[in-house]
N, C-alpha and C. Protein backbone atom coordinates (compact mmCIF):
# COMPACT_ATOMS: atom_id res chain seq x y z
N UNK A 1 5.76 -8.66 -4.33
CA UNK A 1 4.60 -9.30 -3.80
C UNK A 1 3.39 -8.70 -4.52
N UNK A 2 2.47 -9.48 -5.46
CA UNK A 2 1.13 -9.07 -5.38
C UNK A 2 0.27 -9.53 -4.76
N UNK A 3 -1.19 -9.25 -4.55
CA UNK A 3 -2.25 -8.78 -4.35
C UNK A 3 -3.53 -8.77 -5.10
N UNK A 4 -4.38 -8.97 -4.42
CA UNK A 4 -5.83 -8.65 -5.02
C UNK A 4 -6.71 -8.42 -3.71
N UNK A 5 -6.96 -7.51 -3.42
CA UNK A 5 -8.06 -7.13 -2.42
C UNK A 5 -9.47 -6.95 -2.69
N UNK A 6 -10.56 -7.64 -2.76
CA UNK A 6 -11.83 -7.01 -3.05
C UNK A 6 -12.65 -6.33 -2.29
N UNK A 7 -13.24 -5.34 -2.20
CA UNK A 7 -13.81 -4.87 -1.52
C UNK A 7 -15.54 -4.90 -2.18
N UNK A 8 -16.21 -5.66 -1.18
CA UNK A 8 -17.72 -5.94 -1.26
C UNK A 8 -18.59 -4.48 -1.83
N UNK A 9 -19.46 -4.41 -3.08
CA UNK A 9 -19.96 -3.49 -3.20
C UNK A 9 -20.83 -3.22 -1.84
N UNK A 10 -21.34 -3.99 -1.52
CA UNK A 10 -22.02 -3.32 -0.19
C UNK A 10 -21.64 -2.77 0.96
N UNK A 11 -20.02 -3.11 0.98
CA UNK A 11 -19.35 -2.43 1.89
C UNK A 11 -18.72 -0.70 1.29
N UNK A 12 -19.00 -0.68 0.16
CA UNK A 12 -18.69 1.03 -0.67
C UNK A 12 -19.16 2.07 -0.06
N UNK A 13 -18.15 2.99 -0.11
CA UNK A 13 -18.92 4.49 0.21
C UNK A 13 -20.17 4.51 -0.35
N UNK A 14 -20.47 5.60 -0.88
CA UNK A 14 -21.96 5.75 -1.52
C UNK A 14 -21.31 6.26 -2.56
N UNK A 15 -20.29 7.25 -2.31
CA UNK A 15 -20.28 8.06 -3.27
C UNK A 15 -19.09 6.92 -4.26
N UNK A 16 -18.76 6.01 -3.90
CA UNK A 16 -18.05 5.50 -4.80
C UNK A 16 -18.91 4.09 -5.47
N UNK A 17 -19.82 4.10 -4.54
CA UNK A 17 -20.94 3.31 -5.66
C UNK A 17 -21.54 4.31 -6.44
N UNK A 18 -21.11 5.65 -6.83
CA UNK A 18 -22.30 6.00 -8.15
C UNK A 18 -21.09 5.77 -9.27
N UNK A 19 -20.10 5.73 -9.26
CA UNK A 19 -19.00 5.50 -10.00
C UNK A 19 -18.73 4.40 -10.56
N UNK A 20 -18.61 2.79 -9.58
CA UNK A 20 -18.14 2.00 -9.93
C UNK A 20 -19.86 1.03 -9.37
N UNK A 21 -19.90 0.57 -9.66
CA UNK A 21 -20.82 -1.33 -10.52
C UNK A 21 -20.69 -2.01 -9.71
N UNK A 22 -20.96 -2.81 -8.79
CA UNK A 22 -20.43 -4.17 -7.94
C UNK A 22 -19.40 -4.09 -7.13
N UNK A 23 -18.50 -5.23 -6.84
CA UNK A 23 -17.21 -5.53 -5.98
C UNK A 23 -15.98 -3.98 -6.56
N UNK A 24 -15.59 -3.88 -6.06
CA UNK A 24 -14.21 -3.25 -6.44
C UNK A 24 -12.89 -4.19 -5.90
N UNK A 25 -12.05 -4.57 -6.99
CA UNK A 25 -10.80 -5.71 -6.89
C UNK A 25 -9.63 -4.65 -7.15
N UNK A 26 -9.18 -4.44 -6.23
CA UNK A 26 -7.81 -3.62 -5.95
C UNK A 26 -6.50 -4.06 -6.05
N UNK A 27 -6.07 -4.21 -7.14
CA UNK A 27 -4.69 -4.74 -7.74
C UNK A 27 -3.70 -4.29 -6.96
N UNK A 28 -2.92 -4.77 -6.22
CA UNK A 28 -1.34 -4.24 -5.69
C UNK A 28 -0.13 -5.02 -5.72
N UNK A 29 0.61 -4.39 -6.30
CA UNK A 29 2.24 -4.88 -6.53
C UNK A 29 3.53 -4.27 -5.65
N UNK A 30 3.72 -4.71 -4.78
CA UNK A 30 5.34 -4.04 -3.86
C UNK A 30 6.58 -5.05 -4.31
N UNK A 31 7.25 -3.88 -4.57
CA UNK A 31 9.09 -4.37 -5.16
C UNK A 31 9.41 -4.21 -3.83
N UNK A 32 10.36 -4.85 -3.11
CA UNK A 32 11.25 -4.29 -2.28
C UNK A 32 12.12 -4.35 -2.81
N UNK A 33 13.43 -3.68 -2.26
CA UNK A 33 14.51 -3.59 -2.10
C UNK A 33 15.41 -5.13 -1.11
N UNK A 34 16.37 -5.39 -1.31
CA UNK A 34 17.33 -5.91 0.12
C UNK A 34 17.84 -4.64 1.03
N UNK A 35 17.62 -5.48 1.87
CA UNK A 35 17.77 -4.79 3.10
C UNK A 35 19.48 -4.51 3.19
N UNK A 36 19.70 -3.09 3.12
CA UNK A 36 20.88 -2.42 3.22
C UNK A 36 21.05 -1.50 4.15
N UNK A 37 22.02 -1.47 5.30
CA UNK A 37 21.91 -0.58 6.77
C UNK A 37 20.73 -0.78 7.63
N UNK A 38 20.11 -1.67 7.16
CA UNK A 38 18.98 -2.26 8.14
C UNK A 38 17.40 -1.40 7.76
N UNK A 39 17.08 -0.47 6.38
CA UNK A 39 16.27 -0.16 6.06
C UNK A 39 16.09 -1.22 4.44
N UNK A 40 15.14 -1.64 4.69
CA UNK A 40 14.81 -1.57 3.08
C UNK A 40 13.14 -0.79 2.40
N UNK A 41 13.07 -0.56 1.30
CA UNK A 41 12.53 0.30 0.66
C UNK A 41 11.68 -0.77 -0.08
N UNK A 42 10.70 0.32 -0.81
CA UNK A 42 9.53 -0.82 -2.05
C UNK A 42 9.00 0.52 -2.64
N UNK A 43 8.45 0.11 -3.85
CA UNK A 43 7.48 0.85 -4.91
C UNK A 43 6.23 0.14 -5.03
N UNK A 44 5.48 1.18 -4.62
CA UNK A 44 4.11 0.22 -4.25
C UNK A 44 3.15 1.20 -5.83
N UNK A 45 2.63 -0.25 -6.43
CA UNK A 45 1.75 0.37 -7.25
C UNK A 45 0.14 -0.20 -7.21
N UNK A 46 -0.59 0.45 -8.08
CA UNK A 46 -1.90 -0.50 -7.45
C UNK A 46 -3.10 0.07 -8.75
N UNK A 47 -3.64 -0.77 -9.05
CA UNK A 47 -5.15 -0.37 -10.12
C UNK A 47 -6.00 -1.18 -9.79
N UNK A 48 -7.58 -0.73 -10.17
CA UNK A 48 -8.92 -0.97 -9.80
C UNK A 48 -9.24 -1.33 -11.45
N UNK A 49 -9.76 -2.63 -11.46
CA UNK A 49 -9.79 -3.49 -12.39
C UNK A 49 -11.24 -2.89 -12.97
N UNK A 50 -11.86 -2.41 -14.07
CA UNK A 50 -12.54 -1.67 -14.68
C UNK A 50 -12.51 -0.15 -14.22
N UNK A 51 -11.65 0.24 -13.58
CA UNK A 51 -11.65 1.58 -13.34
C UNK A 51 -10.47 2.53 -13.81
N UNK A 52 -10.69 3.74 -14.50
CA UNK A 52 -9.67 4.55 -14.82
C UNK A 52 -8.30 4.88 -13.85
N UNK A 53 -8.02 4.56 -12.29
CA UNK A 53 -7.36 4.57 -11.55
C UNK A 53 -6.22 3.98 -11.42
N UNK A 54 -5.55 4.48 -10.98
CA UNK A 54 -3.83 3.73 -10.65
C UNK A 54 -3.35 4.68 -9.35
N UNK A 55 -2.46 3.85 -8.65
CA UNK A 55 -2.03 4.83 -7.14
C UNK A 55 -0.21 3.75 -7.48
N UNK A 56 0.53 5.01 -6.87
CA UNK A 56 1.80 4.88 -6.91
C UNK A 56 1.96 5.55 -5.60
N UNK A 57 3.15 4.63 -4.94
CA UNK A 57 3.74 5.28 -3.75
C UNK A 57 4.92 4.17 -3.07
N UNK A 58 5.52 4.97 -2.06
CA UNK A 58 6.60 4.09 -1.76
C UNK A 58 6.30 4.19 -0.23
N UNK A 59 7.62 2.90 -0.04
CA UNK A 59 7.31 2.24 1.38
C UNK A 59 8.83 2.15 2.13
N UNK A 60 8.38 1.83 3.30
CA UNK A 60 10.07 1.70 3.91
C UNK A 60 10.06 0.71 5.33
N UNK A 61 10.50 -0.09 5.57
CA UNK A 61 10.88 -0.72 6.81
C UNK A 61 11.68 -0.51 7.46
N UNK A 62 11.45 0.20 8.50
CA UNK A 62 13.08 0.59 9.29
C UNK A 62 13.08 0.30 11.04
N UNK A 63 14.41 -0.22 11.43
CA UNK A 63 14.08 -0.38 12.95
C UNK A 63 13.98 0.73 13.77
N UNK A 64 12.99 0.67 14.62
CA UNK A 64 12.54 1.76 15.43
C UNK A 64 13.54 2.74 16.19
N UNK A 65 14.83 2.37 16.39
CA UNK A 65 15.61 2.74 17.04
C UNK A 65 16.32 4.05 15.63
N UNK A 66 15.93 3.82 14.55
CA UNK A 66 16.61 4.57 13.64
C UNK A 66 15.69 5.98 13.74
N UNK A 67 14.80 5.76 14.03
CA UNK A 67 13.42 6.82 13.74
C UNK A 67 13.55 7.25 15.27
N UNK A 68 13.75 6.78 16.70
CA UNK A 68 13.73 7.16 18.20
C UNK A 68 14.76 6.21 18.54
N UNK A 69 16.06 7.00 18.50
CA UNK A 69 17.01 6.06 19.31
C UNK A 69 16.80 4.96 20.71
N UNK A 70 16.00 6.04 21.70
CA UNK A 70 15.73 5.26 22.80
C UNK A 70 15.13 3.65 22.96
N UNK A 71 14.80 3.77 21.75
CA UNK A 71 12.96 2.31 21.26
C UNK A 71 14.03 1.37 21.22
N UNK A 72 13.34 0.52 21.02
CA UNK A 72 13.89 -1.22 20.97
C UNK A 72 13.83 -1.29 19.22
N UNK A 73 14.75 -2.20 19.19
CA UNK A 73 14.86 -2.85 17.67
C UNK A 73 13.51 -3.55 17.13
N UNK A 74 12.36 -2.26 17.27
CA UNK A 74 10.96 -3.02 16.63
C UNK A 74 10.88 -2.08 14.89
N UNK A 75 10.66 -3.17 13.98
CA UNK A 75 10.49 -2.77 12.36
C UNK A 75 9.12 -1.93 12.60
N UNK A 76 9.07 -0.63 12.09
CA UNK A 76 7.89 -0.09 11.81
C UNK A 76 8.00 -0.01 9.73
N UNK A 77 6.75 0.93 9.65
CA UNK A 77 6.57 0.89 8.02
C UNK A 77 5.91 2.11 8.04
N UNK A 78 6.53 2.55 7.19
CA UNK A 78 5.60 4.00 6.45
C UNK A 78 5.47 3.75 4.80
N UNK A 79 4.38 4.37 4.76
CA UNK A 79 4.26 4.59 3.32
C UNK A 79 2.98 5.41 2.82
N UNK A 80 3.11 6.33 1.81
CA UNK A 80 2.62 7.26 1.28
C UNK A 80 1.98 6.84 -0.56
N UNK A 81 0.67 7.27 -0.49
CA UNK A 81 0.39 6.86 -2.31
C UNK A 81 -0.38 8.56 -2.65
N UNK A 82 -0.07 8.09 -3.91
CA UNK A 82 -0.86 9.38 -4.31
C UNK A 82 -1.67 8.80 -6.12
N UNK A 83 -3.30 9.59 -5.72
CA UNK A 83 -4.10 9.18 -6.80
C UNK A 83 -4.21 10.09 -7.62
């Protein structure tokens, strides 16, 4: 699945308007996996279109009952990036 997120320069930190110019357009790409034992997985990547940046990280869908036996069969998601 990709993505394009923009984020309004006027909605910017401050400190990331002395850096970047206008809108910031946030590129993101997730692979998943098929779903095997009832988790599936993704590689999440992502770049800022005139900016030196890229973020990599992964993801996971798993039913709640795997993470707290007691819970009901509800899908949660984690995922972690690093810049």
């Amino acid at each position: 699945m990709v993505t394009t997120q923009v984020l309004r320069a006027g909605q910017l930190p401050a400190l990331v308007s002395q850096f970047h110019r206008g809108d910031l357009a946030i590129h993101r790409e997730e692979k998943w996996t098929p779903v095997l034992d009832g988790i599936a997985n993704a590689v999440i990547t992502g770049s800022i279109s005139g900016a030196p940046v890229s973020v990599t990280g992964q993801g996971a869908l798993t039913p709640r009952w795997i993470l707290a036996p007691a819970s009901p069969l509800t899908p949660t998601s984690r995922c972690g990036c690093h810049l």
